[in-house]
C-alpha atoms as a PDB file:
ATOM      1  CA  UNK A   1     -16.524 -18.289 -23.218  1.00  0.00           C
ATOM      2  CA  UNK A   2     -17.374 -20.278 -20.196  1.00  0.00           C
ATOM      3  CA  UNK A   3     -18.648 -18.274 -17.190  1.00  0.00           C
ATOM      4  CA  UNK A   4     -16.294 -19.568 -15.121  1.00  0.00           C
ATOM      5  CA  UNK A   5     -13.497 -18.868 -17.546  1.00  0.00           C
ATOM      6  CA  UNK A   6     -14.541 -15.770 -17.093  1.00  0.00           C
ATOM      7  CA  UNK A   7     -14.414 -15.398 -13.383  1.00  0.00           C
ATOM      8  CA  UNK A   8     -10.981 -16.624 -13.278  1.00  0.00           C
ATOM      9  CA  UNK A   9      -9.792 -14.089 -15.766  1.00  0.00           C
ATOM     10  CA  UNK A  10     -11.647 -11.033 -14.065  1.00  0.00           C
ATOM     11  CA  UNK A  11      -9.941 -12.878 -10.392  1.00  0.00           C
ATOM     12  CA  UNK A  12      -6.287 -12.895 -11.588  1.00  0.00           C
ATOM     13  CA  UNK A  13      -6.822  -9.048 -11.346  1.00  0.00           C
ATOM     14  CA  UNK A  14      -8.561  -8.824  -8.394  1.00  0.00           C
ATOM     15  CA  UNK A  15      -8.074 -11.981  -6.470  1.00  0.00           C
ATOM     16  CA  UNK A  16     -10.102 -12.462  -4.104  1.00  0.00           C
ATOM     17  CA  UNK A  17      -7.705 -13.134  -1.085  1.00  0.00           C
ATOM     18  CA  UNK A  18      -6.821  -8.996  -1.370  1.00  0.00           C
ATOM     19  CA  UNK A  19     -10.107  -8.268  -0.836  1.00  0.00           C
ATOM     20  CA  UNK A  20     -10.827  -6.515   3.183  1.00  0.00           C
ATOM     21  CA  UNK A  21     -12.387  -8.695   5.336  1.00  0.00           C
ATOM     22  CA  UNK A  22     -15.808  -6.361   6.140  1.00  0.00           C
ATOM     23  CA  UNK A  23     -16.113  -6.784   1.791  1.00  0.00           C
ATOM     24  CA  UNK A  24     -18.250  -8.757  -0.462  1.00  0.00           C
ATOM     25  CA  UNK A  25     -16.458  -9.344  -3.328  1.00  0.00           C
ATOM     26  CA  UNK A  26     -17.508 -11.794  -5.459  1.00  0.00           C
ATOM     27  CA  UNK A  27     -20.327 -13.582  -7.254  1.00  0.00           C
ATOM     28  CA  UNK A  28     -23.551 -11.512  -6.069  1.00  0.00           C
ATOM     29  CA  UNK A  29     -26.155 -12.963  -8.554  1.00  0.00           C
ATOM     30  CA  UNK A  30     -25.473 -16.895  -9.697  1.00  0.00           C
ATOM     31  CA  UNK A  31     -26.913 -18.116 -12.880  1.00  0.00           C
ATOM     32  CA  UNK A  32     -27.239 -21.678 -14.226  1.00  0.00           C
ATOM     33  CA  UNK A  33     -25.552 -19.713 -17.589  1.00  0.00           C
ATOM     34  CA  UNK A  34     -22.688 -21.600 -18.395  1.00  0.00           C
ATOM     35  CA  UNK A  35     -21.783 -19.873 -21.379  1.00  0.00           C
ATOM     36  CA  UNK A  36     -21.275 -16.168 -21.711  1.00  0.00           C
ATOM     37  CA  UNK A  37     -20.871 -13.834 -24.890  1.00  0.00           C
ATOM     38  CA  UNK A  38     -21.012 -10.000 -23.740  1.00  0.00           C
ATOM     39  CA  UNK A  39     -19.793  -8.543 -20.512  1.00  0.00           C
ATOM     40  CA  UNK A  40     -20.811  -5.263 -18.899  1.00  0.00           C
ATOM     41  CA  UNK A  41     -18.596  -3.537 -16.733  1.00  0.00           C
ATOM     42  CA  UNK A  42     -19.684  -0.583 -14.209  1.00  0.00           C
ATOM     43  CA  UNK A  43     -19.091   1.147 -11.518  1.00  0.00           C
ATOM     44  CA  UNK A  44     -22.571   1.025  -9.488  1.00  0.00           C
ATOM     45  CA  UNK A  45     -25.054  -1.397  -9.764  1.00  0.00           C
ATOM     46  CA  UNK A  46     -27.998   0.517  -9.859  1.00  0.00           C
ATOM     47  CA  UNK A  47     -31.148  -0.391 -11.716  1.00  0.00           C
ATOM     48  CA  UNK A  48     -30.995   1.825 -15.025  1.00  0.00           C
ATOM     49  CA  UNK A  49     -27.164   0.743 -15.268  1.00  0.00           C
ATOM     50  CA  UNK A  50     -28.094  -2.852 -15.110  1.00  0.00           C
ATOM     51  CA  UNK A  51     -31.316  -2.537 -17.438  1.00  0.00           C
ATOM     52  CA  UNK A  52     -29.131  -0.750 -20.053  1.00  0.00           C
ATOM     53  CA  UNK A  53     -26.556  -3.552 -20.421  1.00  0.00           C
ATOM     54  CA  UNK A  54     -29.387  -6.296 -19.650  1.00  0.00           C
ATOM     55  CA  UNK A  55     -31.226  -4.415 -22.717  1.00  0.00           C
ATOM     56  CA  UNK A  56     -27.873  -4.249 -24.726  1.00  0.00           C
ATOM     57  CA  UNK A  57     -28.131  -8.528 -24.662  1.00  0.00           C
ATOM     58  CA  UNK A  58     -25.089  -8.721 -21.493  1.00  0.00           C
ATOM     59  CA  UNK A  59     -25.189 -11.676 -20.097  1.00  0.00           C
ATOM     60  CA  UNK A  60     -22.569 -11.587 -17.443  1.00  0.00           C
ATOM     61  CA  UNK A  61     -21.964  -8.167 -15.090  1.00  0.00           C
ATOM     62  CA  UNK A  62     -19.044  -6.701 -13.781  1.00  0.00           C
ATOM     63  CA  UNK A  63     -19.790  -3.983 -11.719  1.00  0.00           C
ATOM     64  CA  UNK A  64     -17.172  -2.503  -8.545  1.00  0.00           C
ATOM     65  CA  UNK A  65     -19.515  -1.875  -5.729  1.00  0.00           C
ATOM     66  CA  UNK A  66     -21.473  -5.018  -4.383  1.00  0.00           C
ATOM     67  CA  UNK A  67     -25.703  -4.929  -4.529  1.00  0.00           C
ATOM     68  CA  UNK A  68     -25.147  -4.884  -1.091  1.00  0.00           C
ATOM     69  CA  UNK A  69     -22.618  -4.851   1.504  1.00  0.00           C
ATOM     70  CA  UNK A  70     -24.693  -6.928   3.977  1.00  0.00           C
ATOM     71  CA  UNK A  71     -27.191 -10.077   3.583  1.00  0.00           C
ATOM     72  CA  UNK A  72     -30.911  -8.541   3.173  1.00  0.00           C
ATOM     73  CA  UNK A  73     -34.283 -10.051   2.108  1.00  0.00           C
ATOM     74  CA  UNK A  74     -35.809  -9.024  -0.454  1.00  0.00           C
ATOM     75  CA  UNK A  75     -38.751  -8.716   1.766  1.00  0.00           C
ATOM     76  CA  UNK A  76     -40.533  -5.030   0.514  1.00  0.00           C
ATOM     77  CA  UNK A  77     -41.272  -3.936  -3.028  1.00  0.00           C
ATOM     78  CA  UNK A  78     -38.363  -1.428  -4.063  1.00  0.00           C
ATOM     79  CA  UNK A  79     -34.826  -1.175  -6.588  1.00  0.00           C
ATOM     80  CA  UNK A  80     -33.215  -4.119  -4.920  1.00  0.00           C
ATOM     81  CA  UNK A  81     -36.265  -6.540  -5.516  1.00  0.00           C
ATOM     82  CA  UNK A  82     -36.675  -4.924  -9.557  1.00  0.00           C
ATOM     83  CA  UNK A  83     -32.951  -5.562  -9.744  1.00  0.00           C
ATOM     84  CA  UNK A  84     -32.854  -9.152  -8.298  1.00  0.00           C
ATOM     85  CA  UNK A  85     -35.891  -9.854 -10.775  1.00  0.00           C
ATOM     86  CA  UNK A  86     -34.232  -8.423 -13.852  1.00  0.00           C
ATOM     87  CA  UNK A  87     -31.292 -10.407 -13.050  1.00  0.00           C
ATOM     88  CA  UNK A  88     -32.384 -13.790 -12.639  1.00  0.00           C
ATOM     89  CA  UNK A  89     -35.075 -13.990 -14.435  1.00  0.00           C
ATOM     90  CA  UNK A  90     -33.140 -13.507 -17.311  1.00  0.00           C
ATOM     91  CA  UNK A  91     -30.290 -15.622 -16.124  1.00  0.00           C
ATOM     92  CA  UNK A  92     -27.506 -13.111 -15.933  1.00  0.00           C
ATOM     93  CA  UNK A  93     -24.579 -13.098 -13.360  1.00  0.00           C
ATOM     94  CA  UNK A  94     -23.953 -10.054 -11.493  1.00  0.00           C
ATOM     95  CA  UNK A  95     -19.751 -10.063  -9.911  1.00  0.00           C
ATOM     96  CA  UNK A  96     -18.818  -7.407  -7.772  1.00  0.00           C
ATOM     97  CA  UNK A  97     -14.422  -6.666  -8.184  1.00  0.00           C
ATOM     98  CA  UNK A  98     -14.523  -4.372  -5.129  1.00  0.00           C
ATOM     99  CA  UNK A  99     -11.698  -3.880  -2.705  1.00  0.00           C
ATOM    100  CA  UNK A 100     -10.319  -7.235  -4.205  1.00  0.00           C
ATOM    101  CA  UNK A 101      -9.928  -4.877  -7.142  1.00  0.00           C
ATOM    102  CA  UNK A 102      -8.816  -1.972  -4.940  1.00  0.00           C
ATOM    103  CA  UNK A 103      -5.846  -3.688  -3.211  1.00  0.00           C
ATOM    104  CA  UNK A 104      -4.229  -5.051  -6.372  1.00  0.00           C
ATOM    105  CA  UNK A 105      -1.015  -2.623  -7.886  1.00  0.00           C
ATOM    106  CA  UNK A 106      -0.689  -4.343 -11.092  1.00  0.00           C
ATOM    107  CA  UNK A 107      -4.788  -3.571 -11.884  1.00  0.00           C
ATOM    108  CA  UNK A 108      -6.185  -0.303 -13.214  1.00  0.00           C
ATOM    109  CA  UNK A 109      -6.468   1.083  -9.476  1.00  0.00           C
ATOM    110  CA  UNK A 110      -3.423   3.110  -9.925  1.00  0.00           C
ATOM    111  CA  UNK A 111      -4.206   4.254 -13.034  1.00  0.00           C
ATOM    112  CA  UNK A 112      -3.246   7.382 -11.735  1.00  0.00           C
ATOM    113  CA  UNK A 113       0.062   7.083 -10.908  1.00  0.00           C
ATOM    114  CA  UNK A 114       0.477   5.834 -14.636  1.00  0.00           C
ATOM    115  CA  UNK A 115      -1.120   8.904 -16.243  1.00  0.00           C
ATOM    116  CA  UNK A 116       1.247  11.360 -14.096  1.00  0.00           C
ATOM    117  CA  UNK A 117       4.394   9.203 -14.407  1.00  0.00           C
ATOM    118  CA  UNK A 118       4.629   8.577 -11.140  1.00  0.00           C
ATOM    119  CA  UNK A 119       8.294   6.693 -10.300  1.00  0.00           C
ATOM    120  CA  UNK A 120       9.098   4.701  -6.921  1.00  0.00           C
ATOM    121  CA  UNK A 121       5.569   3.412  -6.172  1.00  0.00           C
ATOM    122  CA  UNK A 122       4.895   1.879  -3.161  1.00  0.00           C
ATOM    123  CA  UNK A 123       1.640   1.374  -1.096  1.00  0.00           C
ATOM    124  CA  UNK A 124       0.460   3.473   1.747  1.00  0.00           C
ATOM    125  CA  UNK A 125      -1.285   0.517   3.744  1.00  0.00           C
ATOM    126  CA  UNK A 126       0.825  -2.317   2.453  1.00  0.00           C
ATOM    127  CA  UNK A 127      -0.942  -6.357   3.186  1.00  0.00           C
ATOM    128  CA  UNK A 128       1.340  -8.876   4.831  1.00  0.00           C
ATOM    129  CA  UNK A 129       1.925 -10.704   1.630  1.00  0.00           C
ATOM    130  CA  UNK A 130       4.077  -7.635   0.437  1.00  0.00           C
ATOM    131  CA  UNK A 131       2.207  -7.602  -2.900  1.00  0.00           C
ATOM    132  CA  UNK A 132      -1.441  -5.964  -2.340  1.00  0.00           C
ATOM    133  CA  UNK A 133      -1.968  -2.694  -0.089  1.00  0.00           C
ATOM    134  CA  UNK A 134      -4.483  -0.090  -0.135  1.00  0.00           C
ATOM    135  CA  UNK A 135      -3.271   3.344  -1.797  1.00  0.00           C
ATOM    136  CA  UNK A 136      -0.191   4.226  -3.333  1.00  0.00           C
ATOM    137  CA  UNK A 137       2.401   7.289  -3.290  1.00  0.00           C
ATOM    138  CA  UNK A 138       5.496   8.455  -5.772  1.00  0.00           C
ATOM    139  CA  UNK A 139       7.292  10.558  -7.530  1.00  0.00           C
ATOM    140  CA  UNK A 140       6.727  13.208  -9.985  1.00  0.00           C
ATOM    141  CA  UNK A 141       9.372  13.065 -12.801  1.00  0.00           C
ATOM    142  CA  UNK A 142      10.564  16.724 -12.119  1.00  0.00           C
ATOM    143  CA  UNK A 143       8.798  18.925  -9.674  1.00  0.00           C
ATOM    144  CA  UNK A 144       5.467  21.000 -10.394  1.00  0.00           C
ATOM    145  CA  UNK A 145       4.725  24.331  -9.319  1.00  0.00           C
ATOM    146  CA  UNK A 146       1.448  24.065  -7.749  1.00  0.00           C
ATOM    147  CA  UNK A 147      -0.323  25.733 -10.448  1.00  0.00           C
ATOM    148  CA  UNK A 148       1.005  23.176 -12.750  1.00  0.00           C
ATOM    149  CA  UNK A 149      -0.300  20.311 -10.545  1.00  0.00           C
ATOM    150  CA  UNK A 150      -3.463  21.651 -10.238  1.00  0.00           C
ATOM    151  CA  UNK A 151      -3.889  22.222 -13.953  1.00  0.00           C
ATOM    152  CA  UNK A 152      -2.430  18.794 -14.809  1.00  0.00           C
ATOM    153  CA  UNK A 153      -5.089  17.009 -12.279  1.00  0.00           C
ATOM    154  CA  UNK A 154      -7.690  18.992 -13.622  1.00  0.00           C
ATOM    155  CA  UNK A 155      -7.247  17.648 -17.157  1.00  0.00           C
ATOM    156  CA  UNK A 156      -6.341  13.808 -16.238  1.00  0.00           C
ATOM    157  CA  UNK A 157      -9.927  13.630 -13.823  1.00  0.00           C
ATOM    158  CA  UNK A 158     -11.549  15.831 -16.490  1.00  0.00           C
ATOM    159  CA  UNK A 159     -12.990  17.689 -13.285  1.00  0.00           C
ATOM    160  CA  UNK A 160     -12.488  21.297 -12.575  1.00  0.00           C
ATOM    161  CA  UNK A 161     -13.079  21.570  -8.917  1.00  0.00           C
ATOM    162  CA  UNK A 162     -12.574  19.448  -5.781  1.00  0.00           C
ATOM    163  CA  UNK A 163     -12.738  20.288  -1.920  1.00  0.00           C
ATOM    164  CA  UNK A 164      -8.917  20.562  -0.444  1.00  0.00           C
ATOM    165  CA  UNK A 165      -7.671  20.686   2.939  1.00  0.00           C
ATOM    166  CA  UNK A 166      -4.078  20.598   4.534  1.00  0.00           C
ATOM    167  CA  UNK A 167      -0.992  22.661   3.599  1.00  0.00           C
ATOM    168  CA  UNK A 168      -0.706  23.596   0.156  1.00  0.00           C
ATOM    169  CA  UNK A 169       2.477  23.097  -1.423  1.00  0.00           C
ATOM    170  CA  UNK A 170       4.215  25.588  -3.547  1.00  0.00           C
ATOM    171  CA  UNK A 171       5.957  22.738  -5.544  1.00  0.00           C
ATOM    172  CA  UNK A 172       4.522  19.123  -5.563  1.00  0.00           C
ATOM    173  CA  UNK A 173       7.199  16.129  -6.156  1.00  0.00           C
ATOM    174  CA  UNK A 174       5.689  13.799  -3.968  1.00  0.00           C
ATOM    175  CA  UNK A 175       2.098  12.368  -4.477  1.00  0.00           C
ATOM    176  CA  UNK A 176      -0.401  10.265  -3.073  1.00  0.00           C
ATOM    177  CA  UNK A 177      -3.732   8.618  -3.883  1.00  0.00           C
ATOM    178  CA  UNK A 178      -6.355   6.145  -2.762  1.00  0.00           C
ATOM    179  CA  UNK A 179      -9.102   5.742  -4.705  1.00  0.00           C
ATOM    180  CA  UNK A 180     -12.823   5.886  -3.419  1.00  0.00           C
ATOM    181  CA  UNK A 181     -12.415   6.977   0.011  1.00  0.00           C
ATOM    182  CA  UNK A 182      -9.306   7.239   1.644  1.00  0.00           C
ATOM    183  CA  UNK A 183      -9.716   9.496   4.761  1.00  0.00           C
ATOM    184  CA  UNK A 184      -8.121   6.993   6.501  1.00  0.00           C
ATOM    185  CA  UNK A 185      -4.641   6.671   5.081  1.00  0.00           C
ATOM    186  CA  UNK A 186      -4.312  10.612   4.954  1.00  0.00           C
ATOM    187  CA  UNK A 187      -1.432   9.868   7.993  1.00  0.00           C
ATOM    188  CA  UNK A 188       0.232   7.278   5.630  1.00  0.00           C
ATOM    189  CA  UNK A 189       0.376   9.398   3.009  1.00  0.00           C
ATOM    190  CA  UNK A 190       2.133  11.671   5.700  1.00  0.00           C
ATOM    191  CA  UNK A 191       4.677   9.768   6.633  1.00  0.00           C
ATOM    192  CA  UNK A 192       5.266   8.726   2.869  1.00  0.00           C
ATOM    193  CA  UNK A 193       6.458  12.003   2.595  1.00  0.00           C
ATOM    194  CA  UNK A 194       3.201  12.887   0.051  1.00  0.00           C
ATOM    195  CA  UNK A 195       2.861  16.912  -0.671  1.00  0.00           C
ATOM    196  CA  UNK A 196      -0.463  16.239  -2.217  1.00  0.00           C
ATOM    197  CA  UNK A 197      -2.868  12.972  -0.934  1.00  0.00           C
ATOM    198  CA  UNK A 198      -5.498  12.768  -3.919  1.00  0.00           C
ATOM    199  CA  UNK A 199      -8.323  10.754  -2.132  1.00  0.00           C
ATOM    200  CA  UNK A 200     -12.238  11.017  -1.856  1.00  0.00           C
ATOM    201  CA  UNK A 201     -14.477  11.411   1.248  1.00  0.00           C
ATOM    202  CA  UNK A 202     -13.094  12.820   3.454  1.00  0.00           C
ATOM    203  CA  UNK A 203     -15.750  13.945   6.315  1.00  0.00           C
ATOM    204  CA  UNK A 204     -15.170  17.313   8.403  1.00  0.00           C
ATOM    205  CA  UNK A 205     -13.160  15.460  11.391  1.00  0.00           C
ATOM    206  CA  UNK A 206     -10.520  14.307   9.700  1.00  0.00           C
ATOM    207  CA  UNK A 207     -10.269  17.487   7.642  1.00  0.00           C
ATOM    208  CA  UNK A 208     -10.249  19.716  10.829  1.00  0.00           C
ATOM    209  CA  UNK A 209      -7.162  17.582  11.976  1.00  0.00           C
ATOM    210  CA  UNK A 210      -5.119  17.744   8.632  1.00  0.00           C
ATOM    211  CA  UNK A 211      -6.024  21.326   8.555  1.00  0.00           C
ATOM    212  CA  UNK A 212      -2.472  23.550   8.321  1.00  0.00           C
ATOM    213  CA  UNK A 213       0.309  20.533   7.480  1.00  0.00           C
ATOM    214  CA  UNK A 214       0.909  18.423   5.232  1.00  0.00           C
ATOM    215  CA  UNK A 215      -0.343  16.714   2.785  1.00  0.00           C
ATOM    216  CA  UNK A 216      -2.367  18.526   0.513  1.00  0.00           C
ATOM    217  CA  UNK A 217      -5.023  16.907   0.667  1.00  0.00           C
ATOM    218  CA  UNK A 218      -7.811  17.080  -1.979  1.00  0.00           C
ATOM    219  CA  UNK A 219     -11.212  15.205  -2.038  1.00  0.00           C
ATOM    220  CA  UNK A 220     -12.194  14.756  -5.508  1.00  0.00           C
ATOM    221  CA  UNK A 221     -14.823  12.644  -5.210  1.00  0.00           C
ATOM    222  CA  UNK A 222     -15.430   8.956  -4.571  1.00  0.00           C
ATOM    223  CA  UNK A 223     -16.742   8.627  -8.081  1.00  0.00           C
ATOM    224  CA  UNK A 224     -14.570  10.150 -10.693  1.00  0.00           C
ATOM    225  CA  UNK A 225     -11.088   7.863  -9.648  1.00  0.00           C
ATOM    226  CA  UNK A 226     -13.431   4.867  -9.592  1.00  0.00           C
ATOM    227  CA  UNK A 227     -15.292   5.134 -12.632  1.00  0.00           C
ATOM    228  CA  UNK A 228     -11.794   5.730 -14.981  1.00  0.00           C
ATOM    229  CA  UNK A 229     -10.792   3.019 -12.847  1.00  0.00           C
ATOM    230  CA  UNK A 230     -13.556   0.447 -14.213  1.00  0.00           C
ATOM    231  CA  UNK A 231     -13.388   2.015 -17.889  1.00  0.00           C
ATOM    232  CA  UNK A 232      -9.945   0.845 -17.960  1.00  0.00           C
ATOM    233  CA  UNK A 233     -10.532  -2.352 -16.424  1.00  0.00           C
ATOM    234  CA  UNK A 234     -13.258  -3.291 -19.370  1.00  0.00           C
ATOM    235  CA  UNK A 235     -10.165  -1.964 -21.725  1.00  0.00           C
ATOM    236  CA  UNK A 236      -8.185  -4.570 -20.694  1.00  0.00           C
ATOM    237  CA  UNK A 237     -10.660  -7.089 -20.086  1.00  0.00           C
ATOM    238  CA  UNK A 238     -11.632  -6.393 -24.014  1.00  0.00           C
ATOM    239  CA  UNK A 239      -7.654  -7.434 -24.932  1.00  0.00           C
ATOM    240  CA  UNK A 240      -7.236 -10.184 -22.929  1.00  0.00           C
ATOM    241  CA  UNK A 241     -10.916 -11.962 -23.651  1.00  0.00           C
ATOM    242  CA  UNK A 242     -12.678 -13.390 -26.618  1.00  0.00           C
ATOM    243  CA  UNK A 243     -16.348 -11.819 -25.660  1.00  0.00           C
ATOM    244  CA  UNK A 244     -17.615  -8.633 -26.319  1.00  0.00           C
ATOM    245  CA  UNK A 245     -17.003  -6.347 -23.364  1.00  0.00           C
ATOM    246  CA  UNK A 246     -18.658  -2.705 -22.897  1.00  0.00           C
ATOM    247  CA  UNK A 247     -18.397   0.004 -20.186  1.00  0.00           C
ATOM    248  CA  UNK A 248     -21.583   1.594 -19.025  1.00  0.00           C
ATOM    249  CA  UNK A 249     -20.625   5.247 -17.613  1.00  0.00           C
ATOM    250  CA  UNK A 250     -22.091   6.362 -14.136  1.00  0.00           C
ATOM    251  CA  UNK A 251     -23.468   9.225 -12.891  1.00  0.00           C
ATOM    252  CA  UNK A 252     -21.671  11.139  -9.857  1.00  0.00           C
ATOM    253  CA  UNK A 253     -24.141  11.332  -7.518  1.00  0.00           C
ATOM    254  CA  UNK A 254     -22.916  14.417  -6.173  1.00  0.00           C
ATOM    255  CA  UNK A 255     -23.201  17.772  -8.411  1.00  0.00           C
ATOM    256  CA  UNK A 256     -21.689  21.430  -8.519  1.00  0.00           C
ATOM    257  CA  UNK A 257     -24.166  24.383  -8.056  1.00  0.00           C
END
């Protein structure tokens, strides 16, 4: 399919309008490529992610975080000059779905909310236009001890452990999330009533102020809701498309020891 075909498909779920102003969203590598036959999508664009799918024949690249959040020279020897070489000179566009991606409801950023059946959805930092916000909150179908919860969370991030801070519910009916890192809406998720805020890095500050009320608040990681997030987009993007799409996992940066 044409690249640009392709850009307006992978924009209709995360337009670029949605996207926060400090963001870079967008085309990060241009090629003169006009056609394109096999699409990676991933969460980071490091250099062995991008040499795997470059290696695997992709010739366009989806990834969620930019290359780089602000303009920079390749001026020294190091991954961002290897990566800027790999990419053009083999032609291959690079297209960061960021926040854009982030801010839209009816994308795979509240894939959450669909695995735990959330009802009532609405966003914690709605946008003026009424359709794209930041973060989301709802309703269980029928309360959850906390056990429950916990067990159920465990098996949906496929992670056993998490850091926590706040009051802990005994029952959880209420629940919020932002993906990646959310520290900042943990008072929204307050007043939307949330018993548990599911969220990643959150720094010592802002747990030292949630610390003893509500909500819940548990910092599992800026990685794990991302990556699901971008292995369901290149589900989708493998329906709706006629080019081969594949998912290249990530590795969590952070580990357990």
């Amino acid at each position: 399919m044409k690249a640009v075909e392709l850009i307006a498909a992978i924009e209709r779920l995360a337009p670029p309008a949605a996207a926060a102003v400090w963001d870079v969203s967008g085309v990060q590598v241009a090629s003169r490529r006009e056609r394109v036959s096999r699409l990676a999508v991933l969460l980071d664009p490091t250099l062995p992610a991008l040499s795997a799918a470059v290696s695997d024949g992709a010739d366009f690249i989806l990834a969620h975080h930019p290359l780089a959040l602000h303009p920079r020279f390749p001026d020294a020897p190091g991954e961002f000059t290897d990566i800027l070489a790999l990419l053009l000179g083999g032609g291959i566009w690079l297209y960061s779905a960021h926040t854009s991606l982030d801010a839209n409801p009816e994308g795979p950023a509240q894939w959450l909310a669909q695995d735990l059946a959330l009802t009532d959805l609405r966003l914690l930092e709605p946008f003026p236009d009424g359709r794209h916000g930041f973060g989301f909150a709802g309703l269980l179908p029928s309360p959850l001890a906390w056990v429950d919860f916990r067990d159920l969370l465990r098996r949906l991030l496929r992670q056993p452990r998490w850091r926590s801070c706040g009051a802990r519910p005994e029952t959880v009916r209420s629940v919020a999330c932002c993906p990646g890192a959310g520290e900042q809406l943990i008072s929204a998720a307050r007043a939307a009533g949330a018993e548990v805020f599911i969220t990643g890095d959150v720094k010592y500050h802002a747990a030292l102020e949630a610390s003893g009320r509500p909500p819940h608040v548990l910092d599992v990681g800026h990685f794990r809701l991302e990556e699901e997030m971008m292995s369901r987009l290149a589900a989708r993007l493998q329906e709706d498309l006629s080019l081969t799409v594949a998912f290249y996992p990530g590795q969590d940066p952070f580990t357990f020891s």
